[in-house]
N, C-alpha and C. Protein backbone atom coordinates (compact mmCIF):
# COMPACT_ATOMS: atom_id res chain seq x y z
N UNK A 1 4.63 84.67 6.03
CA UNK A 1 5.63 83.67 5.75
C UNK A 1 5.23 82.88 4.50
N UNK A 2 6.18 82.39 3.55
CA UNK A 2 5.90 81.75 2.34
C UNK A 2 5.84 80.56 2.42
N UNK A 3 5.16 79.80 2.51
CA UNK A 3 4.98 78.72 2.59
C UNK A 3 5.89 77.37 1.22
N UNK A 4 6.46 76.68 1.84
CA UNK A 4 7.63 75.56 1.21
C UNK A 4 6.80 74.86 0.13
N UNK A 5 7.09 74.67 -1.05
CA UNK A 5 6.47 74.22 -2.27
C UNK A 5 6.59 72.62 -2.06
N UNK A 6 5.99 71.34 -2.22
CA UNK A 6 6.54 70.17 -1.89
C UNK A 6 5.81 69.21 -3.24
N UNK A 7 5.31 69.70 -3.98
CA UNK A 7 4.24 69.41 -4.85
C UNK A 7 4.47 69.83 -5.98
N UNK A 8 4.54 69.49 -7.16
CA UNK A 8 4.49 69.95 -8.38
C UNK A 8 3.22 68.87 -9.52
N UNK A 9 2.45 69.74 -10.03
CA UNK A 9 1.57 69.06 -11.56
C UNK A 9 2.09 69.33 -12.49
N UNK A 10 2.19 68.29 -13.35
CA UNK A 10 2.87 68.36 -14.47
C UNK A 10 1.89 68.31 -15.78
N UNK A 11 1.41 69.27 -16.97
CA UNK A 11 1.00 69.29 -17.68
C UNK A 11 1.34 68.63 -19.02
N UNK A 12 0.71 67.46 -20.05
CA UNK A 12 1.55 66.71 -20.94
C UNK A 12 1.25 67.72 -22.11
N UNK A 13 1.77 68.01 -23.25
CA UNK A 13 1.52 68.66 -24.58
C UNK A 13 0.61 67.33 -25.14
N UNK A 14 -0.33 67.64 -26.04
CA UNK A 14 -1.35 66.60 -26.53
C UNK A 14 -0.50 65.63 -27.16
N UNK A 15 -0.79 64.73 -27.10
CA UNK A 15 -0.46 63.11 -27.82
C UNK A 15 -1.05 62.74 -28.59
N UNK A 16 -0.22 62.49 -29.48
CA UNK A 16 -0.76 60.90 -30.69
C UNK A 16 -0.30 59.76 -30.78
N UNK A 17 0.08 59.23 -29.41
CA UNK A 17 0.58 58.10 -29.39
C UNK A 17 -0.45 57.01 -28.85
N UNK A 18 0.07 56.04 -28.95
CA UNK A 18 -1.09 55.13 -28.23
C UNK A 18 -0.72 53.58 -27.85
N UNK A 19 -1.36 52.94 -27.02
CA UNK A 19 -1.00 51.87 -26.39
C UNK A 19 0.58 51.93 -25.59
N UNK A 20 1.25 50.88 -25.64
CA UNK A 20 2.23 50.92 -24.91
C UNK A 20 3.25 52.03 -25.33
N UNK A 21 3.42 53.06 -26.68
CA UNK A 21 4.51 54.09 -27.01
C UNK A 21 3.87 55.02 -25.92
N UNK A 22 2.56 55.20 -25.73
CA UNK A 22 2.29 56.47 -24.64
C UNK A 22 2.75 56.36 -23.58
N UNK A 23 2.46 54.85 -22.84
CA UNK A 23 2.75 54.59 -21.76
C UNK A 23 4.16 55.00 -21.54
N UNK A 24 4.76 54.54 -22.45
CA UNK A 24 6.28 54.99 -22.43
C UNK A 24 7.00 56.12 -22.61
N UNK A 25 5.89 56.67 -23.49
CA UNK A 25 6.47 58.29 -23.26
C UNK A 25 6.50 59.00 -21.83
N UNK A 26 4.81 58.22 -21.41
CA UNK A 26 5.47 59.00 -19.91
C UNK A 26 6.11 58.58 -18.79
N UNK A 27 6.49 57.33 -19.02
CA UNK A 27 7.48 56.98 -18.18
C UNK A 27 8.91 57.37 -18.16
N UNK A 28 8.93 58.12 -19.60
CA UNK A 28 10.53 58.50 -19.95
C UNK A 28 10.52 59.80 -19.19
N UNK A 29 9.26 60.59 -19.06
CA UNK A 29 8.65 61.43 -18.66
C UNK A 29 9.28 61.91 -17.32
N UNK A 30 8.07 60.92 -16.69
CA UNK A 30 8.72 60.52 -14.80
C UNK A 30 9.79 60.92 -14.50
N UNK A 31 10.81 59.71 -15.70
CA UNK A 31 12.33 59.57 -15.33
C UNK A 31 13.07 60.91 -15.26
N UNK A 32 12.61 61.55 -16.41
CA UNK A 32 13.08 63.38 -16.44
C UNK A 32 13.00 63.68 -15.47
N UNK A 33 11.78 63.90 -15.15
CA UNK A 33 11.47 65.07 -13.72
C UNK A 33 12.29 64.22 -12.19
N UNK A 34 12.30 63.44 -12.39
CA UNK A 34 12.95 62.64 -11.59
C UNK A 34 14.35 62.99 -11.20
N UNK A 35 14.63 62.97 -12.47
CA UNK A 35 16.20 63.12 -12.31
C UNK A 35 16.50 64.67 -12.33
N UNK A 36 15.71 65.85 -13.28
CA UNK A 36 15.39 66.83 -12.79
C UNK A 36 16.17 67.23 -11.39
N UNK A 37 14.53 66.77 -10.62
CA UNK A 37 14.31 66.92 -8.65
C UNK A 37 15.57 66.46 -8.15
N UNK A 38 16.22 65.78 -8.41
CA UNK A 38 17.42 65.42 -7.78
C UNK A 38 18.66 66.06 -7.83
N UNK A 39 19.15 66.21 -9.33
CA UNK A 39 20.01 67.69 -9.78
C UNK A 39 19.78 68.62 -9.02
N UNK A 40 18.50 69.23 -9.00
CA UNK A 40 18.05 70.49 -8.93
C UNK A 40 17.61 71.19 -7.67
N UNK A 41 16.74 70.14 -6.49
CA UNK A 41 16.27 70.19 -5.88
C UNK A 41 16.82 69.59 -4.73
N UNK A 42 17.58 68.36 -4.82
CA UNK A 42 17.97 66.98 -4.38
C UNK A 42 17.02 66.36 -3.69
N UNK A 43 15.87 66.10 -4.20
CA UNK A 43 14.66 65.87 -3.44
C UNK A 43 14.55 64.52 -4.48
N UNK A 44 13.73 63.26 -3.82
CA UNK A 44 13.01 62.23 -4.65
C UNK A 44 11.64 62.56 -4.79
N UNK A 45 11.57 61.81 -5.39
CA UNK A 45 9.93 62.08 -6.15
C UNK A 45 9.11 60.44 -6.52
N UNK A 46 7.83 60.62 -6.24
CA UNK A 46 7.29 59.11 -6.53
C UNK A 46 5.94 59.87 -7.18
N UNK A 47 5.99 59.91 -8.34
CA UNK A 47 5.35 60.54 -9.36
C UNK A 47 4.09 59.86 -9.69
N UNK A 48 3.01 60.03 -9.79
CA UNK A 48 1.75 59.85 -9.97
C UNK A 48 1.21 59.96 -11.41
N UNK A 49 1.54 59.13 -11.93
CA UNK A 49 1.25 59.16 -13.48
C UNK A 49 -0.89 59.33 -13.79
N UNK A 50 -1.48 60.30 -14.38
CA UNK A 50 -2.86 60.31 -14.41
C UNK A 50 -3.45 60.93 -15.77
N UNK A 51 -3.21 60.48 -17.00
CA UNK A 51 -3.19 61.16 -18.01
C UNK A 51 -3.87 62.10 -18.25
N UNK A 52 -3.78 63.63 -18.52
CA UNK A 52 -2.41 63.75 -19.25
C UNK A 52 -1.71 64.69 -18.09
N UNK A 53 -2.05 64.00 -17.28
CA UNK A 53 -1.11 65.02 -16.44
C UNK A 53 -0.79 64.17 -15.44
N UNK A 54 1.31 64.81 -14.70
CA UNK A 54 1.74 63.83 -13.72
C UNK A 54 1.69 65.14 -12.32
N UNK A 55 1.63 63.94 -11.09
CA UNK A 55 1.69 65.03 -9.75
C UNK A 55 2.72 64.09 -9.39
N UNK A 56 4.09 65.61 -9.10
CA UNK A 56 5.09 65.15 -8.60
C UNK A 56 5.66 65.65 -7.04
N UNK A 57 4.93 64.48 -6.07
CA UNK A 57 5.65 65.29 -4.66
C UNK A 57 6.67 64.83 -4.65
N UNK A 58 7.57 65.83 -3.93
CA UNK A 58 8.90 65.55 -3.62
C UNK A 58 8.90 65.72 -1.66
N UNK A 59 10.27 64.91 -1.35
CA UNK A 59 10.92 65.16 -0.48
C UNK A 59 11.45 66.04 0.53
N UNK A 60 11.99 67.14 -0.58
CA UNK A 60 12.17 68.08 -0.62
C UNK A 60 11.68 69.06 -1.05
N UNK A 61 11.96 70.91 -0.22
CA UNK A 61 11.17 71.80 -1.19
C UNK A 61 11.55 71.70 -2.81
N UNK A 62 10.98 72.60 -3.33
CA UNK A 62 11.06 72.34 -4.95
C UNK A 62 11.33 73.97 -5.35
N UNK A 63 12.62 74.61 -6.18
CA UNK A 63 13.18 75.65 -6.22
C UNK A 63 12.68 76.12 -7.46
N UNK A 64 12.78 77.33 -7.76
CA UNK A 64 12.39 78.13 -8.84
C UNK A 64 13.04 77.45 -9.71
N UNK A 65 13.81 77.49 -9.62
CA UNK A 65 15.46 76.75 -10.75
C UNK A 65 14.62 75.35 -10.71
N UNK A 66 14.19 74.29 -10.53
CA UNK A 66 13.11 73.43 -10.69
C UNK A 66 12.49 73.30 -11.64
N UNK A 67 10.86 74.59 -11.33
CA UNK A 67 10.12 74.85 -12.46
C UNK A 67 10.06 75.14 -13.64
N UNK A 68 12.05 75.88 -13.77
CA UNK A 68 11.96 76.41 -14.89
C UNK A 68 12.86 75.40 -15.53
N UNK A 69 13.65 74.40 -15.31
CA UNK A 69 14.29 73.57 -16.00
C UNK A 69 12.90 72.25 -16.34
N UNK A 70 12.09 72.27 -15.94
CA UNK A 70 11.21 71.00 -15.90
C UNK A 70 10.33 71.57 -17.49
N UNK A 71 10.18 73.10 -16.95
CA UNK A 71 9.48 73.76 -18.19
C UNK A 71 10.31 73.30 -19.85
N UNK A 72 11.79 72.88 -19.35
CA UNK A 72 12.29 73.16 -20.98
C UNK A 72 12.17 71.65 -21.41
N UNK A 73 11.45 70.81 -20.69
CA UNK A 73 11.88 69.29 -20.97
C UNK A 73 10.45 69.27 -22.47
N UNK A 74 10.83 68.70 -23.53
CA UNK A 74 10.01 68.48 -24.30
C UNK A 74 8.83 67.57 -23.80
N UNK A 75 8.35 68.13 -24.28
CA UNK A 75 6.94 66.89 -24.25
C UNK A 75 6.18 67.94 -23.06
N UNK A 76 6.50 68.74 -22.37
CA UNK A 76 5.74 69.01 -20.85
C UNK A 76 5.15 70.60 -21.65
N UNK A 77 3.64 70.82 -21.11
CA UNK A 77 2.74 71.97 -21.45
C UNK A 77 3.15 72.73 -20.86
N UNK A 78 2.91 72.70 -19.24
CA UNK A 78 2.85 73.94 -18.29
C UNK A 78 3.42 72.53 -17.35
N UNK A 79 3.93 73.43 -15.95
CA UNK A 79 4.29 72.59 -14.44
C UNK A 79 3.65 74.03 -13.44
N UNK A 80 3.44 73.24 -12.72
CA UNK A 80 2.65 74.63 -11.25
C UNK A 80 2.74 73.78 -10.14
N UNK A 81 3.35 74.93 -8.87
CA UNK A 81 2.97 74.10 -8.04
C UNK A 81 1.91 73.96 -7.31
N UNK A 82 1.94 73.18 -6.41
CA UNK A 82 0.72 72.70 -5.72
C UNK A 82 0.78 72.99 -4.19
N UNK A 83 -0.07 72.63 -3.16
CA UNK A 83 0.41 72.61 -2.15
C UNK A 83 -0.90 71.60 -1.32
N UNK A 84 -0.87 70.49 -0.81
CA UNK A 84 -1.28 69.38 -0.42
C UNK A 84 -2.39 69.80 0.67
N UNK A 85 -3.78 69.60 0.43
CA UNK A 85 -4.38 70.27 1.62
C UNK A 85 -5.10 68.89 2.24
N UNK A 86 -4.89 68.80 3.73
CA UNK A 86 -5.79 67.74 4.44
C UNK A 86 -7.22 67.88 4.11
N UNK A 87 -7.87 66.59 4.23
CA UNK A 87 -9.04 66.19 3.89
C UNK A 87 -10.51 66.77 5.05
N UNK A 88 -11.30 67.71 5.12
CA UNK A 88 -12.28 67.63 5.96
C UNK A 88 -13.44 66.96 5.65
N UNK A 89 -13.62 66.56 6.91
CA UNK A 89 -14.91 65.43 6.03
C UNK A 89 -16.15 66.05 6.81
């Protein structure tokens, strides 16, 4: 059985921005994939900003048609998904 995707990392293309324009680039960032997941997926997302890369769980599973529209958003390297593993201690 294939297991449901719920997770996506988001890879940034290198930056030369700095101070608050970065910050803002990736917040414009977020907002993409955001709105993305919702179009696409209809899933929300509370995105984890960690430079240079964002982790986006969603709600919902997350569809091929997803990965590959997230892929055309400028500014983004690579996206992969993930899949959330509990902690053994």
């Amino acid at each position: 059985m294939k297991e449901k995707i719920f997770h996506a990392i988001v890879f940034v293309d290198e930056l030369f921005l700095k101070g608050r324009n970065r910050l803002g680039f990736f917040r414009q960032l977020e907002q993409q994939i955001q709105r993305l997941g919702q179009a696409v997926s209809g899933g929300r997302f509370q995105s984890l900003i960690s430079h240079p890369v964002i982790v986006a769980p969603s709600d919902h599973p997350l569809s091929h048609s997803f990965f590959e529209a997230v892929q055309k958003v400028p500014g983004i390297f690579a996206i992969l998904p993930a899949i959330k593993i509990a902690r053994s201690v």
